[in-house]
C-alpha atoms as a PDB file:
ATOM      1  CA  UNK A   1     -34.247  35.549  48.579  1.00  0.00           C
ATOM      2  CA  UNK A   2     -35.536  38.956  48.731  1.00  0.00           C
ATOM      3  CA  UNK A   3     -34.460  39.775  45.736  1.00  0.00           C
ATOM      4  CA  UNK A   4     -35.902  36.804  44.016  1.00  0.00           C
ATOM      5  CA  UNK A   5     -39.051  37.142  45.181  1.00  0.00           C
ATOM      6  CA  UNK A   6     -39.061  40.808  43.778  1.00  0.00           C
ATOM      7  CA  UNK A   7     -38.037  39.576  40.298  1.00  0.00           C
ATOM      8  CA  UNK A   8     -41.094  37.451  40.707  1.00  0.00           C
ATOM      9  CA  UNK A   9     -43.256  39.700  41.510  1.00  0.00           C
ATOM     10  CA  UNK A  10     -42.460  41.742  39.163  1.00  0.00           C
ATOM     11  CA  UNK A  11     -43.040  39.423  36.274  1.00  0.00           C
ATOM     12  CA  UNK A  12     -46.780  38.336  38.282  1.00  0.00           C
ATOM     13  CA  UNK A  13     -47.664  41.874  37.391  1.00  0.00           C
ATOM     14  CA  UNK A  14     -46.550  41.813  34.112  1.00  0.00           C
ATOM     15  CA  UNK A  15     -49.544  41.315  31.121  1.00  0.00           C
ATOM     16  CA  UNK A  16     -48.933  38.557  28.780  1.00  0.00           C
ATOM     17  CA  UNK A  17     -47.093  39.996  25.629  1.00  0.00           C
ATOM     18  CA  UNK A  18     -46.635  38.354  22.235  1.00  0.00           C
ATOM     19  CA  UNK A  19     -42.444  36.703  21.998  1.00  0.00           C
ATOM     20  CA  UNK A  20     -40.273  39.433  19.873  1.00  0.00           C
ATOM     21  CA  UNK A  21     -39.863  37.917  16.613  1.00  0.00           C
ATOM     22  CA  UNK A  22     -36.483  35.924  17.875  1.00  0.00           C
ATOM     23  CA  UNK A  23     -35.016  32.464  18.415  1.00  0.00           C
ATOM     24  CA  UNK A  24     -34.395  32.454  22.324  1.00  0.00           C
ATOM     25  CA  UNK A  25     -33.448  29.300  24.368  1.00  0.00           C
ATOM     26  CA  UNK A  26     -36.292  27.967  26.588  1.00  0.00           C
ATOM     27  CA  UNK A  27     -35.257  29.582  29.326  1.00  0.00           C
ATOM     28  CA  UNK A  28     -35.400  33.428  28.275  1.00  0.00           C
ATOM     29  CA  UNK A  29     -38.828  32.236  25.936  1.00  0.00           C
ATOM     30  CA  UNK A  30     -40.559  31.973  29.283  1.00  0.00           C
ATOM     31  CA  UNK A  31     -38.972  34.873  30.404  1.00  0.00           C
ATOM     32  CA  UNK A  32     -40.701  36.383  26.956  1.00  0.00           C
ATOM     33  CA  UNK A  33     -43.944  35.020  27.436  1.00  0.00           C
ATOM     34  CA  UNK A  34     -44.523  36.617  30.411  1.00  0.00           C
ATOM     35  CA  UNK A  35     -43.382  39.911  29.075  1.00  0.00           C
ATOM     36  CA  UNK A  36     -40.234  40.443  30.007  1.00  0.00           C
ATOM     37  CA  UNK A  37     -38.379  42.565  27.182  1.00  0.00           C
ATOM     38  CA  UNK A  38     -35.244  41.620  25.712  1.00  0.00           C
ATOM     39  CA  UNK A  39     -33.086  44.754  24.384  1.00  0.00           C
ATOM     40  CA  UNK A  40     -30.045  43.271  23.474  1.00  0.00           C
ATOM     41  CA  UNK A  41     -28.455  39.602  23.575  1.00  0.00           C
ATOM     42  CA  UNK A  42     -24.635  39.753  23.938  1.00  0.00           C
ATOM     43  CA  UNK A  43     -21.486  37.403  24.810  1.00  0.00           C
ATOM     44  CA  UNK A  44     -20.897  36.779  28.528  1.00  0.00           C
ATOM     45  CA  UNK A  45     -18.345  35.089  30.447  1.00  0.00           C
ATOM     46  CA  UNK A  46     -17.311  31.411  31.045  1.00  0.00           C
ATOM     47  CA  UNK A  47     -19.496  30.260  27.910  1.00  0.00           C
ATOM     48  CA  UNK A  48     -22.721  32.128  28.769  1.00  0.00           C
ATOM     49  CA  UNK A  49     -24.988  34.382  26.665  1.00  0.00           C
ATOM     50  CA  UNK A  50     -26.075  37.438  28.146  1.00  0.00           C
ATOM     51  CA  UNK A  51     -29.605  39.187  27.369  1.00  0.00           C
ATOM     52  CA  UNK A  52     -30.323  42.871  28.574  1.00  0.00           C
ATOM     53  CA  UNK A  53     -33.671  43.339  29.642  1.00  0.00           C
ATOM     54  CA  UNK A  54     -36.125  45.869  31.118  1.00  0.00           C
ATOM     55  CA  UNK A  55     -39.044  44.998  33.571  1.00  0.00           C
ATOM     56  CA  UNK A  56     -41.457  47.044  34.717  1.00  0.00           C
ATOM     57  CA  UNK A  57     -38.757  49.835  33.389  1.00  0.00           C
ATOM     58  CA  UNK A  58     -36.505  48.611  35.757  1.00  0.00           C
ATOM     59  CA  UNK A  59     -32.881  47.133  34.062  1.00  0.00           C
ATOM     60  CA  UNK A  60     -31.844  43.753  34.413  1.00  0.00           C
ATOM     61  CA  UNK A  61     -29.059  41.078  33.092  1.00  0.00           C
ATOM     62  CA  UNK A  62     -30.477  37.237  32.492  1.00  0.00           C
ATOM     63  CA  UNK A  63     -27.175  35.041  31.902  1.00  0.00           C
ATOM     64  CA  UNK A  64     -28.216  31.886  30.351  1.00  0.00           C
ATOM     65  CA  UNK A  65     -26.280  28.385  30.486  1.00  0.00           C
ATOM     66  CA  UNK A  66     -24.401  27.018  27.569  1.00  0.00           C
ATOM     67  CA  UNK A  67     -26.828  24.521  27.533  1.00  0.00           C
ATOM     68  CA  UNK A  68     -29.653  26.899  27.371  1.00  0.00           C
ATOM     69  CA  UNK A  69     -31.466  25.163  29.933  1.00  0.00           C
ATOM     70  CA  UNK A  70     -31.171  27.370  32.536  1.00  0.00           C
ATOM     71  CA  UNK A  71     -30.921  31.221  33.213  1.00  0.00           C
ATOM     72  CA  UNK A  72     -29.477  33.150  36.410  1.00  0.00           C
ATOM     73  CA  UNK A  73     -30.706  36.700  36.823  1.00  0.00           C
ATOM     74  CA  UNK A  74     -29.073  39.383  38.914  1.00  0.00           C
ATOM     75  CA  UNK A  75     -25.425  40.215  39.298  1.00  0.00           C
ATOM     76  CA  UNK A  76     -22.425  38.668  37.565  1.00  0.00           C
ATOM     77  CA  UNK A  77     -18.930  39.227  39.726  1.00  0.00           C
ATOM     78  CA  UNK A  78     -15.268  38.736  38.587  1.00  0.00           C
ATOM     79  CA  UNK A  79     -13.173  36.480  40.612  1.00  0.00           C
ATOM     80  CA  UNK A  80     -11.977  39.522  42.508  1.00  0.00           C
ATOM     81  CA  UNK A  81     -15.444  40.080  43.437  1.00  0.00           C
ATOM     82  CA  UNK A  82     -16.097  42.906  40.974  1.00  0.00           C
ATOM     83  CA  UNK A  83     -19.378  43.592  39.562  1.00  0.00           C
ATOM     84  CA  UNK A  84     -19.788  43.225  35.484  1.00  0.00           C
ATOM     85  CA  UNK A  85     -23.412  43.478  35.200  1.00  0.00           C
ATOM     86  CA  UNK A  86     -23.533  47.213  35.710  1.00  0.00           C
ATOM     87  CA  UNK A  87     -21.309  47.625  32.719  1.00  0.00           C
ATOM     88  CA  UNK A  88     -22.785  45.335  30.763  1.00  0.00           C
ATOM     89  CA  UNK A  89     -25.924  46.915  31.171  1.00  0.00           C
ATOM     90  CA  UNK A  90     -24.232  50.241  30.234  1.00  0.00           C
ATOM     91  CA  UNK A  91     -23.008  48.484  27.012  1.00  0.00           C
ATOM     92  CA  UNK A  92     -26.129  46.546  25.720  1.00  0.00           C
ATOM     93  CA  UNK A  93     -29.284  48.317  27.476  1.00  0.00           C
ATOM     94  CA  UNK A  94     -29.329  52.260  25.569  1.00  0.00           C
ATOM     95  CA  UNK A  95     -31.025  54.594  27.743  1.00  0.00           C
ATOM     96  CA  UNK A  96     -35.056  54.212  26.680  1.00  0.00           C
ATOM     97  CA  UNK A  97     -35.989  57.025  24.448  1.00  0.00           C
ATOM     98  CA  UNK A  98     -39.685  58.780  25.640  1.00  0.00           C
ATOM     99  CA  UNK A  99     -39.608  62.296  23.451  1.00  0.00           C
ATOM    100  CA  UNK A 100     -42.026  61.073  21.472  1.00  0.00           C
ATOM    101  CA  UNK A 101     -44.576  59.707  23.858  1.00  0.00           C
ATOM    102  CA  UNK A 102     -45.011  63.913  24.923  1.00  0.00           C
ATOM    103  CA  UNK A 103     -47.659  64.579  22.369  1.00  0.00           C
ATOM    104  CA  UNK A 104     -48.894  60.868  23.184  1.00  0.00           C
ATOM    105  CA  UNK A 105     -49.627  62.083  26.554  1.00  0.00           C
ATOM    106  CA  UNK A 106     -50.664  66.008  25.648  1.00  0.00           C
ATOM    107  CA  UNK A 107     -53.459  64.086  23.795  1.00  0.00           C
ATOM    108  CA  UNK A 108     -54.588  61.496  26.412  1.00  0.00           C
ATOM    109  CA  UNK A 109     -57.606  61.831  28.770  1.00  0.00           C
ATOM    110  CA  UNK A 110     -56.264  63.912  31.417  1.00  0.00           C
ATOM    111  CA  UNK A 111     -56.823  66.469  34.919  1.00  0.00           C
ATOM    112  CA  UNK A 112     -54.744  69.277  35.509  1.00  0.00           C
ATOM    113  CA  UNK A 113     -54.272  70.954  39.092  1.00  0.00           C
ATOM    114  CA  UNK A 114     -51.847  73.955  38.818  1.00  0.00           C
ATOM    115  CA  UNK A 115     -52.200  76.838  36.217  1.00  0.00           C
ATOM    116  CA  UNK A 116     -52.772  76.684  32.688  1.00  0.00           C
ATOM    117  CA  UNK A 117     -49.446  78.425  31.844  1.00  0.00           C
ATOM    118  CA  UNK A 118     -47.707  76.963  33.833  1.00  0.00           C
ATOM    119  CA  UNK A 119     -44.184  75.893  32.634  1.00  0.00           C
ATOM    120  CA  UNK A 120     -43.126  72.795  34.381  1.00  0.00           C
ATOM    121  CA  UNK A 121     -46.103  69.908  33.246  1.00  0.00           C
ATOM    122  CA  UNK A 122     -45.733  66.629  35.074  1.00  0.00           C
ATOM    123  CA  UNK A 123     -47.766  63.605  33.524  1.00  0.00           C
ATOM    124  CA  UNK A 124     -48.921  60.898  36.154  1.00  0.00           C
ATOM    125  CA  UNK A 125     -50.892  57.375  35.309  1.00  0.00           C
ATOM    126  CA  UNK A 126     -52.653  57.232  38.428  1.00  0.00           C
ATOM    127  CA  UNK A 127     -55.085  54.726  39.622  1.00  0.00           C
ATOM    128  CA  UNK A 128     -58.131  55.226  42.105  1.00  0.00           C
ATOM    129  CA  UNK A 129     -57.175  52.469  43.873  1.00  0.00           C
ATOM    130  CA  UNK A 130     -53.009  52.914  44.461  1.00  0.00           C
ATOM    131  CA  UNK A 131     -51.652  54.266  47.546  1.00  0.00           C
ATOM    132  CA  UNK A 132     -48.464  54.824  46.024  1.00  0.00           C
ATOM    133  CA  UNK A 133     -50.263  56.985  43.865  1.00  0.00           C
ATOM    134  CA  UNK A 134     -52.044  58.904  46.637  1.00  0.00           C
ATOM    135  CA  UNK A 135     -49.259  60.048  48.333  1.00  0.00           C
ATOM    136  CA  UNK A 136     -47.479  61.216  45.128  1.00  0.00           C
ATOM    137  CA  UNK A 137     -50.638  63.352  44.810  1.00  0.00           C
ATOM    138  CA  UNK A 138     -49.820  64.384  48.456  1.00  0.00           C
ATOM    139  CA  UNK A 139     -46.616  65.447  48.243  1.00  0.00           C
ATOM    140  CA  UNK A 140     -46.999  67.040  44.739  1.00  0.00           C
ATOM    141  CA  UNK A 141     -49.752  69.702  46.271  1.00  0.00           C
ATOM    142  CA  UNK A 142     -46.007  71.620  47.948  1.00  0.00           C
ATOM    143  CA  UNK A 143     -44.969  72.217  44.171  1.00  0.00           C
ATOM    144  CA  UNK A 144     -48.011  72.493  41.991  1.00  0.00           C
ATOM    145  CA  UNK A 145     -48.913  76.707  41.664  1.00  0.00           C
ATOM    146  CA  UNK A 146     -48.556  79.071  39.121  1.00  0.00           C
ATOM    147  CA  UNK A 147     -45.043  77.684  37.888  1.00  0.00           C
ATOM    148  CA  UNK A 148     -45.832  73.819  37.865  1.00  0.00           C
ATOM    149  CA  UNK A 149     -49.125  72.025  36.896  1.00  0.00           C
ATOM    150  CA  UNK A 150     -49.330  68.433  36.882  1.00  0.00           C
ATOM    151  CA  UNK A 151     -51.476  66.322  34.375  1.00  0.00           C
ATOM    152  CA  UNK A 152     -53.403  63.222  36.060  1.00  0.00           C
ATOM    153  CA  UNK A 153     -54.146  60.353  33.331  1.00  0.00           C
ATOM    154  CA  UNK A 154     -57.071  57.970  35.310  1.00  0.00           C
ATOM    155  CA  UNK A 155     -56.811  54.622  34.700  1.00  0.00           C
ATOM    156  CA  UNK A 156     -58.119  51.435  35.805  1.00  0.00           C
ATOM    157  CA  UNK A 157     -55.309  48.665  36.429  1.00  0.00           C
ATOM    158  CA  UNK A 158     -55.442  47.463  40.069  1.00  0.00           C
ATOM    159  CA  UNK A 159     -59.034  46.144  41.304  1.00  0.00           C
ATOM    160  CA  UNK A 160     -62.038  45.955  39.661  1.00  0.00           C
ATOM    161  CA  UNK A 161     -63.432  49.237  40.993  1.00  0.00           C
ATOM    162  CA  UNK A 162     -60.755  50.867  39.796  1.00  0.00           C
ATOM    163  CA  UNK A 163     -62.570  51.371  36.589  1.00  0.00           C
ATOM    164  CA  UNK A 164     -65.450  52.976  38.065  1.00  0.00           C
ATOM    165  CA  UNK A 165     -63.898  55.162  40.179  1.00  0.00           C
ATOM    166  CA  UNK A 166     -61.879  56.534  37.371  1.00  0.00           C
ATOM    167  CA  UNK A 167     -64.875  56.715  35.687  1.00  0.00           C
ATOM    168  CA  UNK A 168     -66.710  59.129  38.111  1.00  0.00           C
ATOM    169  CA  UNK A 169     -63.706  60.959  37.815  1.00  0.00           C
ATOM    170  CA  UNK A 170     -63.609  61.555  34.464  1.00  0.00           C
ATOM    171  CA  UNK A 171     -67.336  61.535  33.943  1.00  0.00           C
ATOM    172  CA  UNK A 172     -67.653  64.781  36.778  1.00  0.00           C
ATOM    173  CA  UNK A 173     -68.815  68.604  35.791  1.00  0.00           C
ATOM    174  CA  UNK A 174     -65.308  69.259  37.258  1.00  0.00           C
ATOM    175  CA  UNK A 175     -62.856  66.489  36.556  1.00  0.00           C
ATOM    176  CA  UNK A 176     -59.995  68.172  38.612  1.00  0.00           C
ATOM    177  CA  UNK A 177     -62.212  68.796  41.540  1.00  0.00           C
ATOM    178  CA  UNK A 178     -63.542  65.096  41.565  1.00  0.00           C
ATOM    179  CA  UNK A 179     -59.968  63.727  41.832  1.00  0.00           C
ATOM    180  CA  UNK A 180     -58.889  65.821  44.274  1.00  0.00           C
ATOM    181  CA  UNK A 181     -62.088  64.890  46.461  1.00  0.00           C
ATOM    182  CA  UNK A 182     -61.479  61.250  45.670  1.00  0.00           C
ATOM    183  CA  UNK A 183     -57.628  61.679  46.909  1.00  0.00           C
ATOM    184  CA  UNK A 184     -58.896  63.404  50.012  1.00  0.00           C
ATOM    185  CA  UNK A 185     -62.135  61.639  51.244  1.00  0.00           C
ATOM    186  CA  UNK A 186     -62.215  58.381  48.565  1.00  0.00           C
ATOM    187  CA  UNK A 187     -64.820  57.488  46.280  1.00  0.00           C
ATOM    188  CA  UNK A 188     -67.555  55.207  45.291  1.00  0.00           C
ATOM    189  CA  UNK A 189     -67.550  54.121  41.951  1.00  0.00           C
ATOM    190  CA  UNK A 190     -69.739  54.365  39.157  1.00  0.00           C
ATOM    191  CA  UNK A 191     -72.357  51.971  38.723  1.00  0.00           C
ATOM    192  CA  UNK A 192     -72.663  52.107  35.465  1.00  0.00           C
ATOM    193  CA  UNK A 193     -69.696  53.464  33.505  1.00  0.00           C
ATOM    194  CA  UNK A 194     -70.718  55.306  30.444  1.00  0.00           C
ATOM    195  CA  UNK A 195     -69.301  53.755  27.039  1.00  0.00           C
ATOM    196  CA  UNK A 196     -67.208  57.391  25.986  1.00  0.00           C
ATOM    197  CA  UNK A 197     -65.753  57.364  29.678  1.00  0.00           C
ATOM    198  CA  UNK A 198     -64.843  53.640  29.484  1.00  0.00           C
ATOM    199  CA  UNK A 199     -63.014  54.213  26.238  1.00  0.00           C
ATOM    200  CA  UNK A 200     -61.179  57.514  27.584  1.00  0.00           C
ATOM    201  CA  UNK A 201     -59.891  55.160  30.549  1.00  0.00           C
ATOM    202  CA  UNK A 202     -59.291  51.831  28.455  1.00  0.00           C
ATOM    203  CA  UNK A 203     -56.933  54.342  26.062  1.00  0.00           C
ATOM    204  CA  UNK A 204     -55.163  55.725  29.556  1.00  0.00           C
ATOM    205  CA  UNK A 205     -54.404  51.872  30.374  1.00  0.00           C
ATOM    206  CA  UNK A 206     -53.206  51.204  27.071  1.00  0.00           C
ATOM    207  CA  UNK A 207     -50.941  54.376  26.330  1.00  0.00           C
ATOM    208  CA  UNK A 208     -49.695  53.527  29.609  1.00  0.00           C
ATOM    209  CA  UNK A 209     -48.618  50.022  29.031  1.00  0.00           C
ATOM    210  CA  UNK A 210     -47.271  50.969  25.545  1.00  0.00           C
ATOM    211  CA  UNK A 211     -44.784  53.532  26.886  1.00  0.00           C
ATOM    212  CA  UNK A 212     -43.757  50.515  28.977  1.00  0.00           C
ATOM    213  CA  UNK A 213     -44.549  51.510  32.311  1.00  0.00           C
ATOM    214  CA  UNK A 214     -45.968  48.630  34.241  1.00  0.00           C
ATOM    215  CA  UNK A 215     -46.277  50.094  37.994  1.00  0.00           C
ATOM    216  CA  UNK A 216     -47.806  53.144  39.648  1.00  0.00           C
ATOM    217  CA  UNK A 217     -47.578  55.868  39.460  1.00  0.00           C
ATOM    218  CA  UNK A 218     -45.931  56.152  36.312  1.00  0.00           C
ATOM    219  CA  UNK A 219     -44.812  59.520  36.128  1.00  0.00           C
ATOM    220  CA  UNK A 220     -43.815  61.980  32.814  1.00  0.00           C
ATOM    221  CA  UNK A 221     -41.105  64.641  32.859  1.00  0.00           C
ATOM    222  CA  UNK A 222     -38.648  67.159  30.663  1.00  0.00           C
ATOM    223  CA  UNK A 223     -35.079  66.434  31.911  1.00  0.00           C
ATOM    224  CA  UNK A 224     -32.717  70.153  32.168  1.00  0.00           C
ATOM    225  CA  UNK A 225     -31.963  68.917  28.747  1.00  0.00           C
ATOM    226  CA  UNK A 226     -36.008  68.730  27.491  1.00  0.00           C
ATOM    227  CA  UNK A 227     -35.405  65.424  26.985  1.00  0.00           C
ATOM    228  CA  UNK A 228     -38.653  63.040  28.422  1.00  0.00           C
ATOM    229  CA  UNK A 229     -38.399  60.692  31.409  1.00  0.00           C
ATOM    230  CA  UNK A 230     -40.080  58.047  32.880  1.00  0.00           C
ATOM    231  CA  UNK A 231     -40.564  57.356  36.707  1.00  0.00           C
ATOM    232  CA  UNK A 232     -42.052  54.142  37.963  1.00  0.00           C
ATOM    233  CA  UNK A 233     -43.319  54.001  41.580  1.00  0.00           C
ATOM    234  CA  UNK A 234     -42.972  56.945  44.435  1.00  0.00           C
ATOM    235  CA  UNK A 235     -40.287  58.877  44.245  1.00  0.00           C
ATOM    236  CA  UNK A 236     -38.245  60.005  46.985  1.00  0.00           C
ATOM    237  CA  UNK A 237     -38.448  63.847  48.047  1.00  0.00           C
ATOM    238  CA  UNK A 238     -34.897  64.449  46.337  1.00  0.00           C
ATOM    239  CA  UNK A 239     -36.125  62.778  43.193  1.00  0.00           C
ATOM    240  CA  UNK A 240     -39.136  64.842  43.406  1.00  0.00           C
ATOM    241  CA  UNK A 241     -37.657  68.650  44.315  1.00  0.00           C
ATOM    242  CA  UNK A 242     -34.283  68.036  41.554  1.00  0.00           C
ATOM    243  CA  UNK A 243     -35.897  65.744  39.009  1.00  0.00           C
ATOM    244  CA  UNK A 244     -39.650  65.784  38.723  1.00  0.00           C
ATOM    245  CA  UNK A 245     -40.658  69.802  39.803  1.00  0.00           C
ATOM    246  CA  UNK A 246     -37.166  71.313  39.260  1.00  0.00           C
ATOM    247  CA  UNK A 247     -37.902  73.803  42.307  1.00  0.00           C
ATOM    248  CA  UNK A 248     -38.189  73.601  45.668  1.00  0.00           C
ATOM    249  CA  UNK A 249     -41.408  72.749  47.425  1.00  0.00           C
ATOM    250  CA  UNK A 250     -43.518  75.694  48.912  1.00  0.00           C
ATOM    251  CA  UNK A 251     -42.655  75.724  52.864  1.00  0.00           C
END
């Protein structure tokens, strides 16, 4: 049950997104509709088709009936109790490819705490409004210093004052300064959000849901490797010290 209502919540939060330009059964079309996005359709067992999908970044397998009528998500197991969505989701679902959303993000409306030359750059979607968000910012303030900076994209996705308080953020003398005062202490928003800002923050939201990152904060990084990943939600500290900063946090 608990992990049926997550599913569903997950596709509540989801934005409406035009159908890929395929013939599904009904079951995975409303699946589509609501923006869930198919990678790969394969052959499954007992008669069943298989779809590999991602939502909110997250992988998942949808089995649908020979009939087409009806679809079971989650786990498929073996009649020794063995698990075959993992490798079907190995075999059908590539790893997503990010490299080129870096210069996406390099030109985006963004914050930076940390210095300038600093190595190690960490891109965050982060919403005025999102606790999860706020205590990413708190935990990154043990890493950020000469060697790490991280790169704060406002945007405005989770209440209706989330675009004014982005806004103000933006719209400040010192952009860095006003975000870390809004993390600290909260802010009011803008009353009336200038038409530049309002585009800088609308173009945040939409780089943001066209990387495919549907949950905050979405966080940027270079792999060992250089290659770009993609983070959704807070992080545990392990994630964040061997993954996300690549050092350990100041003591």
């Amino acid at each position: 049950m608990r992990n049926r209502t997550l599913i569903s919540l997950m596709l509540l939060a989801l934005p409406a997104t035009p159908a890929l330009a395929e013939d599904y059964p009904a079951a995975i079309e409303a699946l589509v509709e609501q923006g869930v996005r198919i990678e790969a359709r394969f052959d499954a067992p007992s008669g069943m088709t298989g779809y590999a999908a991602r939502v909110q970044g997250r992988p998942l397998a949808f089995y649908v009936t020979a009939d087409g009528e009806h679809v079971v998500v989650g786990s498929m197991l073996d009649a020794q109790g063995a698990n075959l969505t993992p490798e079907h989701l190995e075999a059908h679902l590539p790893e997503p490819e990010y490299n080129d959303a870096w210069p996406r993000l390099e030109d985006a409306a963004w914050l930076r705490e940390g210095a300038a030359d600093a190595e190690r750059v960490v891109y965050v979607f982060s919403d005025p409004n999102c606790p999860y968000c706020k205590a990413f910012w708190e935990a990154s303030q043990a890493y950020i210093g000469p060697d790490v900076q991280v790169r704060s994209l406002p945007i405005a996705i989770l209440h209706p004052s989330s675009m004014g308080k982005a806004a103000r953020i933006l719209a400040a003398d010192d952009p860095t300064q006003a975000f870390i005062d809004h993390q600290e202490s909260g802010s009011e928003p803008l009353a009336r959000v200038p038409a530049d800002i309002r585009r800088q923050v609308e173009a945040n939201n939409q780089l943001m849901r066209e990387l495919g990152a549907h949950a905050t904060p979405a966080i940027f990084y270079k792999d060992t490797e250089g290659h770009v990943r993609q983070i959704l939600g807070l992080p545990d500290d392990a994630v964040m010290e061997t993954q996300v900063f690549q050092t350990a946090p100041a003591r």
